[in-house]
Protein backbone atom coordinates (compact mmCIF):
# COMPACT_ATOMS: atom_id res chain seq x y z
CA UNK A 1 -52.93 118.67 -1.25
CA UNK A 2 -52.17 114.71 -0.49
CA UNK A 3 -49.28 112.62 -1.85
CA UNK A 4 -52.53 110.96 -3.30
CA UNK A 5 -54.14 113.92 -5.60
CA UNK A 6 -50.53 115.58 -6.35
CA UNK A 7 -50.36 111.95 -7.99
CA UNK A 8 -53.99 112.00 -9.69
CA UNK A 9 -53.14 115.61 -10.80
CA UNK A 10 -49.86 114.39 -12.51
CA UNK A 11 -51.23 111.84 -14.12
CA UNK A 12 -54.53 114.02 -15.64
CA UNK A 13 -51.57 116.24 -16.86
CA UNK A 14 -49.47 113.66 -18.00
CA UNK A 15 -52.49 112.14 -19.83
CA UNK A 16 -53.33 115.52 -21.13
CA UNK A 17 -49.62 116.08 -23.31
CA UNK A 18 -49.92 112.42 -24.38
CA UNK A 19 -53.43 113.34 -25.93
CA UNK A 20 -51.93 116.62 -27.86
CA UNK A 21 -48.65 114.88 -28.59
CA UNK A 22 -50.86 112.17 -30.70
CA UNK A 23 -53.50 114.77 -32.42
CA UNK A 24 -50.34 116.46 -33.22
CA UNK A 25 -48.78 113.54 -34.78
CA UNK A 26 -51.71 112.58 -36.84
CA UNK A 27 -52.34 116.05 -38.53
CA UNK A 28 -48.54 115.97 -39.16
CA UNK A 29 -49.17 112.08 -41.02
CA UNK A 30 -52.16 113.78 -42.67
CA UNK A 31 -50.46 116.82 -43.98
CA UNK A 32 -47.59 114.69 -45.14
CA UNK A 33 -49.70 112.29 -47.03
CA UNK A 34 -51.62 115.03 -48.32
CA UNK A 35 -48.50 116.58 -50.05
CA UNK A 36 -47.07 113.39 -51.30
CA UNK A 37 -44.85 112.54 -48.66
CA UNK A 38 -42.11 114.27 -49.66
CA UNK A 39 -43.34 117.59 -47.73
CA UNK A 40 -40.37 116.76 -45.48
CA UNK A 41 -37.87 116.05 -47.85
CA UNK A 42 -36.55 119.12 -48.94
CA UNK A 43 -36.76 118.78 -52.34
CA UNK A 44 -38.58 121.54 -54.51
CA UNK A 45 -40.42 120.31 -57.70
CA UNK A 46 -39.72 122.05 -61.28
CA UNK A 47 -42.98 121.62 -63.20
CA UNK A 48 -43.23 121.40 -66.67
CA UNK A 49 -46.86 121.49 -69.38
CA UNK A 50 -47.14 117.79 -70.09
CA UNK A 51 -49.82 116.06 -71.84
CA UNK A 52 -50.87 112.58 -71.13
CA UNK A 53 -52.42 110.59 -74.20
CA UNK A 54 -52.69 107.77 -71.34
CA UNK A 55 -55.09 107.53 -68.57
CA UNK A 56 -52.77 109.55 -65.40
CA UNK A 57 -53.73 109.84 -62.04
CA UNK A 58 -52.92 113.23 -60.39
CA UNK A 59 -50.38 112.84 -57.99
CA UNK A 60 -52.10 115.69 -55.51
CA UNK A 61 -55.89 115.07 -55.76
CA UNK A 62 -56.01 111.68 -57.58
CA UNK A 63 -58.41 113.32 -60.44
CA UNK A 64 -57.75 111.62 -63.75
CA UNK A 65 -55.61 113.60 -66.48
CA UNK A 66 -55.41 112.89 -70.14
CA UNK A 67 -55.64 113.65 -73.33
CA UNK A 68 -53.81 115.54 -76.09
CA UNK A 69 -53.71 119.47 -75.02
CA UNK A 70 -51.20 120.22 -72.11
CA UNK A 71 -53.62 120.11 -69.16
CA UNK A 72 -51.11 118.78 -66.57
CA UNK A 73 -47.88 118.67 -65.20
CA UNK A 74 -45.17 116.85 -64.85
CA UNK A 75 -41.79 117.48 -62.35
CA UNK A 76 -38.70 117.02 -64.33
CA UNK A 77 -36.67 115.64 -60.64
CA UNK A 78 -39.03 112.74 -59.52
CA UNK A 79 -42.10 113.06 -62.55
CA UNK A 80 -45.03 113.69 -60.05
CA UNK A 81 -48.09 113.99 -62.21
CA UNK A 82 -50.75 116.95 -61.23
CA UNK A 83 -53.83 118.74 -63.32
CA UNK A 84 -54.17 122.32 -63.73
């Protein structure tokens, strides 16, 4: 092999791990957002029933939750909204 292709073929390589490094990256953003953004955090959520005679949007899935049963909860350390 030339100076020449060992070069190309480093490159193509090099190009290669910079393409995975990013797809990585972005399904890491997406599971992150997906969770909240606080998947990384370390802190663990302590749900409680909660009912919501106002108009709430789930935290998770961004469904609407009211009324006056409990049909939702609430977490007690930073009060992240979620539906059933």
């Amino acid at each position: 092999m030339t100076a020449d292709q060992n070069w190309l073929e480093s490159n193509r390589y090099l190009m290669i791990q910079e393409i995975a490094k990013t797809k990585a990256e972005s399904q890491i953003s997406t599971i992150a957002e997906g969770l909240g953004g606080d998947a990384l955090s370390g802190i663990a959520h302590v749900f409680h029933k909660s009912s919501f005679t106002i108009p709430t949007t789930c935290d998770y899935c961004s469904e609407k939750i009211w009324g006056l049963s409990r049909q939702g909860f609430t977490c007690k350390g930073n009060l992240m909204s979620v539906v059933i």
